[in-house]
PDB file of N, CA and C in Angstrom:
ATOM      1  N   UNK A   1      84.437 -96.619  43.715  1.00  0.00           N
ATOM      2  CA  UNK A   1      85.064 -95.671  42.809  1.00  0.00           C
ATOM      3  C   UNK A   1      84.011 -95.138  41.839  1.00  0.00           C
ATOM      4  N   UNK A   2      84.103 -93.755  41.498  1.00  0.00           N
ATOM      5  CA  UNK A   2      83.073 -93.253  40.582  1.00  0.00           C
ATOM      6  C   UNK A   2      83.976 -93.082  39.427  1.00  0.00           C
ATOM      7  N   UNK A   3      82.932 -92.758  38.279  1.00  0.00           N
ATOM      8  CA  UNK A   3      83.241 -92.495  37.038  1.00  0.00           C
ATOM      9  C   UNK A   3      83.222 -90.776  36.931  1.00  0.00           C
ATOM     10  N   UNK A   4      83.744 -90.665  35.631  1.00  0.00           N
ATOM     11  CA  UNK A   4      83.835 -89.005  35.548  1.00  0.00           C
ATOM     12  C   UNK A   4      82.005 -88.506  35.954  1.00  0.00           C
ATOM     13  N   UNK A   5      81.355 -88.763  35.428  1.00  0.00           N
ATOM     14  CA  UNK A   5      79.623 -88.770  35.394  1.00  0.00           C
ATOM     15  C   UNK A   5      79.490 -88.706  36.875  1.00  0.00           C
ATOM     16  N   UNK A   6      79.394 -89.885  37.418  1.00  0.00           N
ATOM     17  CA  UNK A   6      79.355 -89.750  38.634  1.00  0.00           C
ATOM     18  C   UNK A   6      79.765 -88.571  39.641  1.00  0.00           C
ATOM     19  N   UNK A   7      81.581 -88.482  39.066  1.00  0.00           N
ATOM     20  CA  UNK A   7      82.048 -87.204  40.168  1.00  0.00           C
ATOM     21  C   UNK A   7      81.199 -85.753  39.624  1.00  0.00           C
ATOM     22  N   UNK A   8      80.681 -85.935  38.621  1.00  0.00           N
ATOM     23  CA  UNK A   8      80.364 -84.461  37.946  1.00  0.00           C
ATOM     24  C   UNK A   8      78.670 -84.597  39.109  1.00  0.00           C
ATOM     25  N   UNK A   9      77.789 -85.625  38.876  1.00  0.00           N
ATOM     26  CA  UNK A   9      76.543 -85.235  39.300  1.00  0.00           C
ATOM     27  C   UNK A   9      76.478 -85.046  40.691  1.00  0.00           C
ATOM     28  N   UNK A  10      77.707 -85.847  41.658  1.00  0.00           N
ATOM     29  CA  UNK A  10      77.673 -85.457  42.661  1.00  0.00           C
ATOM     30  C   UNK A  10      78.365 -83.886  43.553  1.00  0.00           C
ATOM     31  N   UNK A  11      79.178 -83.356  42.332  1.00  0.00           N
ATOM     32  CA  UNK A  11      79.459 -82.075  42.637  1.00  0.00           C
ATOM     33  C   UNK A  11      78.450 -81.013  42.761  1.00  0.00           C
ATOM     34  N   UNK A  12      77.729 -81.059  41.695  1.00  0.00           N
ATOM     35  CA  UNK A  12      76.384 -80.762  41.410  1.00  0.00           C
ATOM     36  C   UNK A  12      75.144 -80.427  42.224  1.00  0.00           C
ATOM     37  N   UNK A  13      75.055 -81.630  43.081  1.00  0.00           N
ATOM     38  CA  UNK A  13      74.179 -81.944  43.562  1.00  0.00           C
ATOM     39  C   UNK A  13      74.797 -81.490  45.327  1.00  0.00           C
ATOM     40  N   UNK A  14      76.034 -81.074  45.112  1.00  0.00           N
ATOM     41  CA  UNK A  14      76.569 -80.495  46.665  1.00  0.00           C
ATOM     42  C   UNK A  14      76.661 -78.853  46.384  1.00  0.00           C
ATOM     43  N   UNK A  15      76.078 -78.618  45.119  1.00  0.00           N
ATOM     44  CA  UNK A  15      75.857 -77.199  44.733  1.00  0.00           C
ATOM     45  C   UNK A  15      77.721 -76.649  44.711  1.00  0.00           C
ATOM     46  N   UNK A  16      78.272 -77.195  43.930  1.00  0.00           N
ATOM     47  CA  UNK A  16      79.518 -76.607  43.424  1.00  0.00           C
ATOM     48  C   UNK A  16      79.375 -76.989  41.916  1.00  0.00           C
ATOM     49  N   UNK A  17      79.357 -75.259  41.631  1.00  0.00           N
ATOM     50  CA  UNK A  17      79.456 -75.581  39.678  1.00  0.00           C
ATOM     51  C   UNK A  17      80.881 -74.737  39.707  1.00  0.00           C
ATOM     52  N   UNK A  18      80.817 -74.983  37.778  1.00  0.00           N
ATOM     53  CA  UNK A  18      81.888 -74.186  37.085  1.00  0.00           C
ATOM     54  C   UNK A  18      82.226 -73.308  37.261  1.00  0.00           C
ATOM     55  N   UNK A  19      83.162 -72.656  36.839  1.00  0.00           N
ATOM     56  CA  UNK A  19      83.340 -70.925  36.939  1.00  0.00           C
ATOM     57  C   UNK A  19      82.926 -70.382  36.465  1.00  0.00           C
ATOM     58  N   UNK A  20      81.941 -70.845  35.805  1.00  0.00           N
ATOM     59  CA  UNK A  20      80.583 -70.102  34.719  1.00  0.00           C
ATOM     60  C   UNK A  20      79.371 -70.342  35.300  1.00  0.00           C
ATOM     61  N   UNK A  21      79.259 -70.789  36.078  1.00  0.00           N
ATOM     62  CA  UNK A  21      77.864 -70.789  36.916  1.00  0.00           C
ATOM     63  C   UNK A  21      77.398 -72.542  36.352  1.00  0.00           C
ATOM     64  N   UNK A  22      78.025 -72.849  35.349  1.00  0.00           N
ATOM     65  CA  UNK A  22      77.004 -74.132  34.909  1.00  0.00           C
ATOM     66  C   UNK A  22      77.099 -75.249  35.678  1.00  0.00           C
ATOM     67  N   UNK A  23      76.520 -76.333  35.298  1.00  0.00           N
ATOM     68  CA  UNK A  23      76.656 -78.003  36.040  1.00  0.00           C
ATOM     69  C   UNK A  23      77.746 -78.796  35.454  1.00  0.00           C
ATOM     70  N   UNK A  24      78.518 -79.298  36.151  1.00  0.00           N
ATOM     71  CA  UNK A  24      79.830 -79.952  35.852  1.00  0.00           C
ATOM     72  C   UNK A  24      79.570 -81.362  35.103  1.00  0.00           C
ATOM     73  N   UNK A  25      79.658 -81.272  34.043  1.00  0.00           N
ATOM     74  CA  UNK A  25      79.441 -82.863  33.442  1.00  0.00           C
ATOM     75  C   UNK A  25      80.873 -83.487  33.291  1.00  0.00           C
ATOM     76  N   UNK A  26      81.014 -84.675  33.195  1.00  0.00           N
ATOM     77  CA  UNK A  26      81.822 -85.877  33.691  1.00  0.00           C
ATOM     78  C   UNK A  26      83.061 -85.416  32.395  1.00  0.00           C
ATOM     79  N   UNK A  27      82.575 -84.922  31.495  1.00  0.00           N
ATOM     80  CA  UNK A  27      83.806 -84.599  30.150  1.00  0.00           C
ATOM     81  C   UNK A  27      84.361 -83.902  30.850  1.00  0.00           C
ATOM     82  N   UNK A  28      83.595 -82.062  31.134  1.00  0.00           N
ATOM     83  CA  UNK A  28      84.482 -81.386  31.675  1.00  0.00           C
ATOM     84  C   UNK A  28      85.288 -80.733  32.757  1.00  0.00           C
ATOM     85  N   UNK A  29      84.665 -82.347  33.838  1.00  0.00           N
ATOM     86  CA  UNK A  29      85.210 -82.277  34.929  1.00  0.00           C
ATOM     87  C   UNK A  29      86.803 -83.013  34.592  1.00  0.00           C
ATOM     88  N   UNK A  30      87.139 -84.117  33.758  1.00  0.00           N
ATOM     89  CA  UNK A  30      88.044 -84.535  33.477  1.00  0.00           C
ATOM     90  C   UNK A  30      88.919 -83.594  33.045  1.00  0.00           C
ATOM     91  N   UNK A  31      88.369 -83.212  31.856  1.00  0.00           N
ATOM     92  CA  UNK A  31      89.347 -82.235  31.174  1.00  0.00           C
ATOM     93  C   UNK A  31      89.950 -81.287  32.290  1.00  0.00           C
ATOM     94  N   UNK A  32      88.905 -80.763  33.407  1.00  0.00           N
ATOM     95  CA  UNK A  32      89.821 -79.742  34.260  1.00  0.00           C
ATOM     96  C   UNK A  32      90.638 -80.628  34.998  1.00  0.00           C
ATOM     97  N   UNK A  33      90.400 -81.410  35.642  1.00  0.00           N
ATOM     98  CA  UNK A  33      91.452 -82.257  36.863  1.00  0.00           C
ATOM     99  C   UNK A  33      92.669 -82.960  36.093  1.00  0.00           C
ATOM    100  N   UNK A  34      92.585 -83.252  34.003  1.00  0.00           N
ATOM    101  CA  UNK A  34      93.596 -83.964  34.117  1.00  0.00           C
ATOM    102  C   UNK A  34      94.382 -82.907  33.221  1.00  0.00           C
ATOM    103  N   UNK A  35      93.809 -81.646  33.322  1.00  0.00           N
ATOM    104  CA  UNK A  35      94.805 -80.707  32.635  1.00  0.00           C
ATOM    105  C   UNK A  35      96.334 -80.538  33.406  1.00  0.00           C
ATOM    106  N   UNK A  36      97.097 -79.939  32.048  1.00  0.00           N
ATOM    107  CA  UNK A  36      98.579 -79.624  32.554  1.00  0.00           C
ATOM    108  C   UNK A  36      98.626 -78.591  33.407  1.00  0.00           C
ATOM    109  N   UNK A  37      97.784 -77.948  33.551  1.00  0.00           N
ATOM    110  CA  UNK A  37      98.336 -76.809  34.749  1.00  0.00           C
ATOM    111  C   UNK A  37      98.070 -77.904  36.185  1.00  0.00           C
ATOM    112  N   UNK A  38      96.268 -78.650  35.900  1.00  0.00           N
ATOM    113  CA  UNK A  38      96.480 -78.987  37.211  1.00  0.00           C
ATOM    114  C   UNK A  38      97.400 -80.028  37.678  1.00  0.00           C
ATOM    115  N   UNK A  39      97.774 -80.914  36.964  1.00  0.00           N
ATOM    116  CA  UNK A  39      98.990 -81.702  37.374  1.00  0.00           C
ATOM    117  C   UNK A  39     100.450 -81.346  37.406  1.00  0.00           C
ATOM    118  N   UNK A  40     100.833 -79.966  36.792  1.00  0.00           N
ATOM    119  CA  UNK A  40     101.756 -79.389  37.588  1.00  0.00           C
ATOM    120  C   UNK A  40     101.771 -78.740  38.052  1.00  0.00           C
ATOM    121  N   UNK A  41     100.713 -78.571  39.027  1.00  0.00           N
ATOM    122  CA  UNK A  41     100.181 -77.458  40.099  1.00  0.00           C
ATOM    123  C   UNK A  41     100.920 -76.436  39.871  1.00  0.00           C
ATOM    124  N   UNK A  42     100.575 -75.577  38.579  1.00  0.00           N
ATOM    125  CA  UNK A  42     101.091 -74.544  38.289  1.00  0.00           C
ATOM    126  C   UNK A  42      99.900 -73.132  38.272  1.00  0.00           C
ATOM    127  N   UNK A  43     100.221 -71.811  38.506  1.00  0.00           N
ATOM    128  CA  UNK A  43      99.010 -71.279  39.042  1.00  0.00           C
ATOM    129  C   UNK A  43      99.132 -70.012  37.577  1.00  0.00           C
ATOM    130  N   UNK A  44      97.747 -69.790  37.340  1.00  0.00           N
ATOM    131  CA  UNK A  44      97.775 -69.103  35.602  1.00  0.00           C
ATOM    132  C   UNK A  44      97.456 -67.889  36.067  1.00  0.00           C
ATOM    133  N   UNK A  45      97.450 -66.747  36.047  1.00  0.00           N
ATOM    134  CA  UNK A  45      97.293 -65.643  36.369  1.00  0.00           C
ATOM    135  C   UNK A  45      96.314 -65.087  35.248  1.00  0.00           C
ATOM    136  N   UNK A  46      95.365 -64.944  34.928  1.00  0.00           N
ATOM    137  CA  UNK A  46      94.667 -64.282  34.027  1.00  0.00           C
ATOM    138  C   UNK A  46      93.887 -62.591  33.061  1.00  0.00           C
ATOM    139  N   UNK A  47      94.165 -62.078  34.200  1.00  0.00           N
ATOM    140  CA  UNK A  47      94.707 -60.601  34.158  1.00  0.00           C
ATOM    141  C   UNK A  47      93.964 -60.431  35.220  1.00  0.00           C
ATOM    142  N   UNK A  48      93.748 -58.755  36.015  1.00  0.00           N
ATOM    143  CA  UNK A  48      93.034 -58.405  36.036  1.00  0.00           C
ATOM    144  C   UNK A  48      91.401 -57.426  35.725  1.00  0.00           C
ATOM    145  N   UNK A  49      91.270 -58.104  34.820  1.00  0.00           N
ATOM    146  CA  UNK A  49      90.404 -57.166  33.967  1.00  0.00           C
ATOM    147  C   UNK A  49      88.948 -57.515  34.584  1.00  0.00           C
ATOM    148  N   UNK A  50      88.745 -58.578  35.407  1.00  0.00           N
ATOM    149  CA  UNK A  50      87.037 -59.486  35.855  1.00  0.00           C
ATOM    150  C   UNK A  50      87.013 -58.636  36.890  1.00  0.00           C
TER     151      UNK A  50
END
């Protein structure tokens, strides 16, 4: 079993970053996987303005 650290350097290192281009560190890989949208697999629509 890995730690948040762990899952972050090995994402990393399989060349999957953020939606900002950056490197996934172990805080804010948590924060995304144990957010409320993602545990009620609910889907956010954000506009289209990107």
């Amino acid at each position: 079993m890995r730690d948040w650290g762990q899952a972050g350097v090995a994402l990393n290192t399989e060349g999957h970053t953020r939606r900002d281009g950056g490197p996934w560190g172990g805080q804010s890989l948590r924060q995304q996987v144990l957010s409320p949208i993602v545990l009620g697999a609910r889907q956010v629509f954000r506009g289209s303005g990107e």
